[in-house]
Protein backbone atom coordinates (compact mmCIF):
# COMPACT_ATOMS: atom_id res chain seq x y z
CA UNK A 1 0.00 0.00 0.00
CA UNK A 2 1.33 3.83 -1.13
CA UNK A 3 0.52 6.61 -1.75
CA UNK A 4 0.93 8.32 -5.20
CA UNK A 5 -0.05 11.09 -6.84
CA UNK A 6 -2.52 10.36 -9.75
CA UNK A 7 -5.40 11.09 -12.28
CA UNK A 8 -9.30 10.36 -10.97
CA UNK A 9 -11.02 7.30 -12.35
CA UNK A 10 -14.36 6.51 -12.39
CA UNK A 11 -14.07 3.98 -10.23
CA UNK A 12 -11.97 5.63 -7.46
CA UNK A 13 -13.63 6.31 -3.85
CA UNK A 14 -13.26 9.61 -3.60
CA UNK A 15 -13.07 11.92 -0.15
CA UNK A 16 -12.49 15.17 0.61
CA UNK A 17 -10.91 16.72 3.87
CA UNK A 18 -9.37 19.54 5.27
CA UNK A 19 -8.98 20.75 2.12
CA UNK A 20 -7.61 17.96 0.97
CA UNK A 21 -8.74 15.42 -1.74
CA UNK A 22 -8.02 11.57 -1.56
CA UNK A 23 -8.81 9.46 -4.36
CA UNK A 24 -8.70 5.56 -3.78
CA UNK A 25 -9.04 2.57 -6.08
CA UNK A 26 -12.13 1.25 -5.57
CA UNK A 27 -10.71 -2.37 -5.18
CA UNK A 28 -8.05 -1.43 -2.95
CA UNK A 29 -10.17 0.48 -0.59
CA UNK A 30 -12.48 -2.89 -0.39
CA UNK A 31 -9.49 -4.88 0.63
CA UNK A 32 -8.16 -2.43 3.40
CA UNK A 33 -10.71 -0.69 4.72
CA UNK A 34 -11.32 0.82 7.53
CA UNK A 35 -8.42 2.89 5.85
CA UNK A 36 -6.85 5.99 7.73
CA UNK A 37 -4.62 8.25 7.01
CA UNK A 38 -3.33 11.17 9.17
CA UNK A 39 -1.05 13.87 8.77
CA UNK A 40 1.94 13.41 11.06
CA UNK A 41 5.10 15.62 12.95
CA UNK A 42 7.60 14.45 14.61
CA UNK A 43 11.62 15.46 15.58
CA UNK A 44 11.78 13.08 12.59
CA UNK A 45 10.15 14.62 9.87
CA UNK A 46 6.96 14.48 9.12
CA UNK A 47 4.23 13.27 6.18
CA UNK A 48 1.03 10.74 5.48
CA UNK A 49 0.67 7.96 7.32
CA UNK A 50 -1.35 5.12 6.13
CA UNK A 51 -2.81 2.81 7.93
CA UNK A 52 -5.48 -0.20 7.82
CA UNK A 53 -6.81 -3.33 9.34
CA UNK A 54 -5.45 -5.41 6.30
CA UNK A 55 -3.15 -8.00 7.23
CA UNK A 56 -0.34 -8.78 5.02
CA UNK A 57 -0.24 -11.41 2.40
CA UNK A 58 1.50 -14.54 3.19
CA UNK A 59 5.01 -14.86 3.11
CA UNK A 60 5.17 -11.20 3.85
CA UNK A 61 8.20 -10.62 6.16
CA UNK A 62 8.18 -7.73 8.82
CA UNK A 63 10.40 -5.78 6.28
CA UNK A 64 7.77 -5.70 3.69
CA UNK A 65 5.92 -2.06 3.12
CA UNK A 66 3.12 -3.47 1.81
């Protein structure tokens, strides 16, 4: 799972927030939802974070980004 900057499709899921507008592929969002993603700071940097209840697929190793 990433996050990209892209075109709308027809079939994207489409939401809007804080002035912001997320577009997500319809079968993606089916797979992972609930879906969050949040706006994040820390002394680290800070960006998107995405997260959701999907569980990896198997054979995924804790260093896959999914």
């Amino acid at each position: 799972m990433g996050l990209a900057l892209d075109e709308q499709k027809d079939s994207d899921k489409i939401f809007d927030g804080s002035g912001l507008t997320f577009l997500v592929e319809d079968e993606l969002f089916e797979r992972t939802k609930p879906l969050k993603v949040d706006y994040v700071s820390s002394p680290m940097g800070s960006g998107f974070s995405i997260s959701s209840s999907m569980k990896p697929a198997a054979g995924c190793g804790s260093s896959c980004s999914c």
